[in-house]
Protein backbone atom coordinates (compact mmCIF):
# COMPACT_ATOMS: atom_id res chain seq x y z
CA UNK A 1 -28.26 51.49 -13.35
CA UNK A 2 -25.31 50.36 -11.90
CA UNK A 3 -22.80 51.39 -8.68
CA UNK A 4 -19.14 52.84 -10.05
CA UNK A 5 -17.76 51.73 -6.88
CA UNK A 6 -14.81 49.01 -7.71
CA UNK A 7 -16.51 46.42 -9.22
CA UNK A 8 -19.98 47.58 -10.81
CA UNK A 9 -23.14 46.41 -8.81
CA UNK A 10 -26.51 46.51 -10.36
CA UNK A 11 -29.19 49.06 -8.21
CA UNK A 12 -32.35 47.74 -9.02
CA UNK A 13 -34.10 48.20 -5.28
CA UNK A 14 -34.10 51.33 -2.69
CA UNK A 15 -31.54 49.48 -0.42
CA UNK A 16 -29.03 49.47 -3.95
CA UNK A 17 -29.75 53.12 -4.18
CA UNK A 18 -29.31 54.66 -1.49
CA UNK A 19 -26.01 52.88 -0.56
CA UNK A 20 -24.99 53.88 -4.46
CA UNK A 21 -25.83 57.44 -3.43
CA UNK A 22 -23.58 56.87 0.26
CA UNK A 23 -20.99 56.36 -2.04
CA UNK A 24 -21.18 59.20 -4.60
CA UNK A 25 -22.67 57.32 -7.37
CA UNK A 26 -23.78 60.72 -9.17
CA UNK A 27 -20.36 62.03 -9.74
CA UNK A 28 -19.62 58.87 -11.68
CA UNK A 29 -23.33 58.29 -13.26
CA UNK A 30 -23.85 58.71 -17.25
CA UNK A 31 -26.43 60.74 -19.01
CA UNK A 32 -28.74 57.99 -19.49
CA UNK A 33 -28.83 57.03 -15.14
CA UNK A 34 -29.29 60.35 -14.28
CA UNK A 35 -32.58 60.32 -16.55
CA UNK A 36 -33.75 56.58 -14.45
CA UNK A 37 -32.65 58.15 -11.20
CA UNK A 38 -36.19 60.21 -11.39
CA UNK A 39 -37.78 56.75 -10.86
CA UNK A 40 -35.64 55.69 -8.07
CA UNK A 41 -36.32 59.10 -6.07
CA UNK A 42 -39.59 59.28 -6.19
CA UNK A 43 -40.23 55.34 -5.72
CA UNK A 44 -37.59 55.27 -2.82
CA UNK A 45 -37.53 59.02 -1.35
CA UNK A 46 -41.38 59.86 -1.02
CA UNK A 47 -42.34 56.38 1.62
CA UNK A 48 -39.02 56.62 3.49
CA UNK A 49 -40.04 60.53 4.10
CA UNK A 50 -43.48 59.10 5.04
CA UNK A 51 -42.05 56.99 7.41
CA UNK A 52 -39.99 59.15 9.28
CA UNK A 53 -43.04 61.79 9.75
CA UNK A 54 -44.56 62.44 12.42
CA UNK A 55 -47.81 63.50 13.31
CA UNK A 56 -48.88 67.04 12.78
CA UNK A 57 -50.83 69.06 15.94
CA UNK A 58 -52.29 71.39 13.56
CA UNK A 59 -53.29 71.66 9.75
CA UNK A 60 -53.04 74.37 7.72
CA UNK A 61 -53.19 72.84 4.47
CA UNK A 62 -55.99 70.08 4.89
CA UNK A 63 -57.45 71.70 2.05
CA UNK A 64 -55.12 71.87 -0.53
CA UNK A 65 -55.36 70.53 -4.12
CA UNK A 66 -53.40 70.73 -6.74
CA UNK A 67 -55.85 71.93 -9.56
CA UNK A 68 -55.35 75.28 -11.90
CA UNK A 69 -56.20 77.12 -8.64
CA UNK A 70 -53.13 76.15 -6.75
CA UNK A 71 -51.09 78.03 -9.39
CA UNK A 72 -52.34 81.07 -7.38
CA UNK A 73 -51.53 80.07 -3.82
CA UNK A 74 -48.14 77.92 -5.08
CA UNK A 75 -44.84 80.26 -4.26
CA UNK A 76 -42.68 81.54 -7.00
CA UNK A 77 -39.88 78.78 -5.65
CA UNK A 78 -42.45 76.14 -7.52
CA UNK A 79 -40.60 77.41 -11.05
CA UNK A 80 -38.53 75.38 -13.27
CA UNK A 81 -35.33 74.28 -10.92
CA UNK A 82 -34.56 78.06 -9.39
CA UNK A 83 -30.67 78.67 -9.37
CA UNK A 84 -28.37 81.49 -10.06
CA UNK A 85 -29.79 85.11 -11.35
CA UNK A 86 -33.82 83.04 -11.39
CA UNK A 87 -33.61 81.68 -7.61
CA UNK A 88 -32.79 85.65 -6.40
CA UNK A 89 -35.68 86.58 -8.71
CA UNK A 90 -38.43 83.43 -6.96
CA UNK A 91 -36.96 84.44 -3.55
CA UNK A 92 -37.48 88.53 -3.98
CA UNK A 93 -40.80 87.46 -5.71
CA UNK A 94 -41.95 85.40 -2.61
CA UNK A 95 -41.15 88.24 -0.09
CA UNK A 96 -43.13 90.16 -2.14
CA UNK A 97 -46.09 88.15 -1.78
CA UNK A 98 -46.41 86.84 -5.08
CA UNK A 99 -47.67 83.37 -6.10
CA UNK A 100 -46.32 81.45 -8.94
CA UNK A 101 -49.12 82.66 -11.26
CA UNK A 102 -48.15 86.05 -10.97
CA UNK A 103 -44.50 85.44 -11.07
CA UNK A 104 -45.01 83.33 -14.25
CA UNK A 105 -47.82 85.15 -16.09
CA UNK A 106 -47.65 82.43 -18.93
CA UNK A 107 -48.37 80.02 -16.61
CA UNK A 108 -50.62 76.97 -17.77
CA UNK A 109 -52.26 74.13 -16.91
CA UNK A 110 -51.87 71.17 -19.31
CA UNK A 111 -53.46 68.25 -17.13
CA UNK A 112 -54.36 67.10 -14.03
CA UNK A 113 -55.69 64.44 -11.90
CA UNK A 114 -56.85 63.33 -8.58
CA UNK A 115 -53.64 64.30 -6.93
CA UNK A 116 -51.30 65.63 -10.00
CA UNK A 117 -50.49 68.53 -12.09
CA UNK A 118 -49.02 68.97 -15.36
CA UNK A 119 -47.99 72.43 -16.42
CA UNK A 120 -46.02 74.74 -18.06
CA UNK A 121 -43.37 77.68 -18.22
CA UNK A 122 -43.75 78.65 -21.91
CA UNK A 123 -40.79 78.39 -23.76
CA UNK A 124 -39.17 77.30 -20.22
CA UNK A 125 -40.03 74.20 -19.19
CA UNK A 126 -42.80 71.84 -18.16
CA UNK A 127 -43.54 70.57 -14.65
CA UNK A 128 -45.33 67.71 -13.20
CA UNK A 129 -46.44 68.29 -9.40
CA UNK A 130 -47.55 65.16 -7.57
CA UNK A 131 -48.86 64.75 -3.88
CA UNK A 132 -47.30 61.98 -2.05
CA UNK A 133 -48.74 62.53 1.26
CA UNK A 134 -49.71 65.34 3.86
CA UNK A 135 -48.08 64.79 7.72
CA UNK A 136 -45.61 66.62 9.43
CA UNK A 137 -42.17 66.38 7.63
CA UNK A 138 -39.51 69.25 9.09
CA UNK A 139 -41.02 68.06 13.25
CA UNK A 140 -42.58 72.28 13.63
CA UNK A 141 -46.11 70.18 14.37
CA UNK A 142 -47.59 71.92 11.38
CA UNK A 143 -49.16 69.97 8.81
CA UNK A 144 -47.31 70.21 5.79
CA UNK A 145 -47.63 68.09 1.54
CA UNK A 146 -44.92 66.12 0.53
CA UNK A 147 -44.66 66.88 -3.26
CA UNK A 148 -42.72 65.10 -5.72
CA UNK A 149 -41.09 67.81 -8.31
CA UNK A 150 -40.41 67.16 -12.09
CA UNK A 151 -39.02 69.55 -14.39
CA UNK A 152 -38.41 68.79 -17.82
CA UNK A 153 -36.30 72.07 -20.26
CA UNK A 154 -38.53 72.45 -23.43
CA UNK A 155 -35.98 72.26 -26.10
CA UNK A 156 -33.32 70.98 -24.07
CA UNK A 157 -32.00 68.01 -22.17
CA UNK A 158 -31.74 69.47 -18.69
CA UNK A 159 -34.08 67.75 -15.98
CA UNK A 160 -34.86 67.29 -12.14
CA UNK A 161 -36.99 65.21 -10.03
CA UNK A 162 -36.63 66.07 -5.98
CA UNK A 163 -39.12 65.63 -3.23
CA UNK A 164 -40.69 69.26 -1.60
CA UNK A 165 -42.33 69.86 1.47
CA UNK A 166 -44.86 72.49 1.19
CA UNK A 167 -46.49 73.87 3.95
CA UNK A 168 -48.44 76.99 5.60
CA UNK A 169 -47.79 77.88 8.95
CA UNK A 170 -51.00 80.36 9.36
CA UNK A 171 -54.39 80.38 8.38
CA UNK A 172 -54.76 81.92 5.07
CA UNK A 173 -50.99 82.78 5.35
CA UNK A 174 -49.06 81.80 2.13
CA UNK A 175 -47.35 78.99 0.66
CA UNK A 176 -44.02 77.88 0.74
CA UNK A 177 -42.07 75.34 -0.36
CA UNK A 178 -38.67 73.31 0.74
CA UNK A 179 -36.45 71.11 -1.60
CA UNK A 180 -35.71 67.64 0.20
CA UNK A 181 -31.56 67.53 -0.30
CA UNK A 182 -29.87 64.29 0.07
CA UNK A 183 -28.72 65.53 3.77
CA UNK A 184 -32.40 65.18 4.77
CA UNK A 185 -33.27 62.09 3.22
CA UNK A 186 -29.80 60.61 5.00
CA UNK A 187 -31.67 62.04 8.48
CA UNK A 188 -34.67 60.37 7.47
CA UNK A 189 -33.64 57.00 6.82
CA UNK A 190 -31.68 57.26 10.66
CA UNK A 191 -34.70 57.53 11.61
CA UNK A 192 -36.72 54.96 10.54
CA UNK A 193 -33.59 52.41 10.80
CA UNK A 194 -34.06 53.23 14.82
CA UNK A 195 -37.88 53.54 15.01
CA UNK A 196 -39.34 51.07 17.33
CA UNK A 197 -41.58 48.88 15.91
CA UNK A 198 -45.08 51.15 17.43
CA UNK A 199 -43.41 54.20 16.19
CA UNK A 200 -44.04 56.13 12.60
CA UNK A 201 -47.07 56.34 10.81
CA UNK A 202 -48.05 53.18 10.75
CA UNK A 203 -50.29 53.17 7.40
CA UNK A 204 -47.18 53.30 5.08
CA UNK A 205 -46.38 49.58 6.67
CA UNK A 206 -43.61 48.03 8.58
CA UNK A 207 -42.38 46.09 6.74
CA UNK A 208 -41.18 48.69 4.39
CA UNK A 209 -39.69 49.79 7.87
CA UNK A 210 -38.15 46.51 8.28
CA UNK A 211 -36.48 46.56 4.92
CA UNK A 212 -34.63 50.22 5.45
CA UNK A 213 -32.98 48.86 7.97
CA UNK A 214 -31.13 46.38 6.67
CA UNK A 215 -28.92 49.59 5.44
């Protein structure tokens, strides 16, 4: 991939890409960068995120898997990239109580491992679901999952990949889930870039740490 700022610059680390994205490198990028940029997010996104968390007071979620089960407790926002006319039908279907499963009744699982999903939307769209990490990610003290989304149109070209938070703020209370914009990745990164050196969770490593903040 490469920068469309004046002269073109190459983005081949984190550091390249988020400085591309400072300077509004998706209104300029072509088809085929906005297909690698998938790779980029989730390699670059998911352990600055980890960094800037902070440790959760309670848990809520310390169960959670993502196996055929979670399709019942996932919310209805979990569906193949909600906007428009679909996002009013996820959101009305989530304050009714409903879970993905239910709001998607051809809802399958195609595969799964230790900490991954496959599935799909038949006819819609198929979705990987991956956990990146569990911690405390919007500062409420609740334990919440740091999921990284794809979505992939079946019979079309159209696809996503975005960081969510997911997270339960009750016992036994439901799911729901928060798309990671560009605004809170930005807030992130502040973060870390001014985190002492004792500060963040330290099992993600410093000197990844060290590295953001040469930004």
């Amino acid at each position: 991939m490469y920068e469309h700022t004046g002269r073109k610059r190459e983005i081949r680390t984190c550091v390249d890409y988020l400085r591309a994205k400072r300077n509004n490198w998706s209104d300029e990028a072509n088809g085929f960068e906005r297909a690698t940029e998938g790779f980029f997010k989730e390699q670059c996104y998911a352990p600055l995120l980890i960094l800037a968390a902070r440790p959760s007071r309670i848990s809520y979620v310390k169960n959670f898997k993502l196996n055929e089960a979670a399709l019942d407790l996932l919310p209805p926002s979990m569906s193949f990239t909600p906007v428009g006319e679909l996002e009013e039908k996820a959101d009305e279907a989530e304050r009714q109580g409903l879970s993905w499963k239910k709001f998607k009744p051809g809802l399958k699982l195609l595969k799964k491992g230790a900490d991954w999903i496959a599935v799909e939307e038949p006819s819609e769209s198929r979705i990987e679901l991956h956990i990146k990490a569990f911690g405390d990610f919007n500062g409420d003290g609740v334990e919440d999952v740091l999921l990284f989304k794809s979505d992939r149109a079946i019979g079309g070209t159209f696809h996503a990949d975005y960081p969510v938070v997911l997270t339960r703020v009750v016992a036994d209370g439901p799911l729901k889930a928060f798309e990671i914009n560009d605004a809170d990745v930005e807030k992130a990164a502040t973060a870390v870039m001014h985190a002492g050196p004792d500060t963040g969770p330290k099992r993600a490593g410093q000197k990844r740490a060290n590295q953001w903040r040469k930004l």
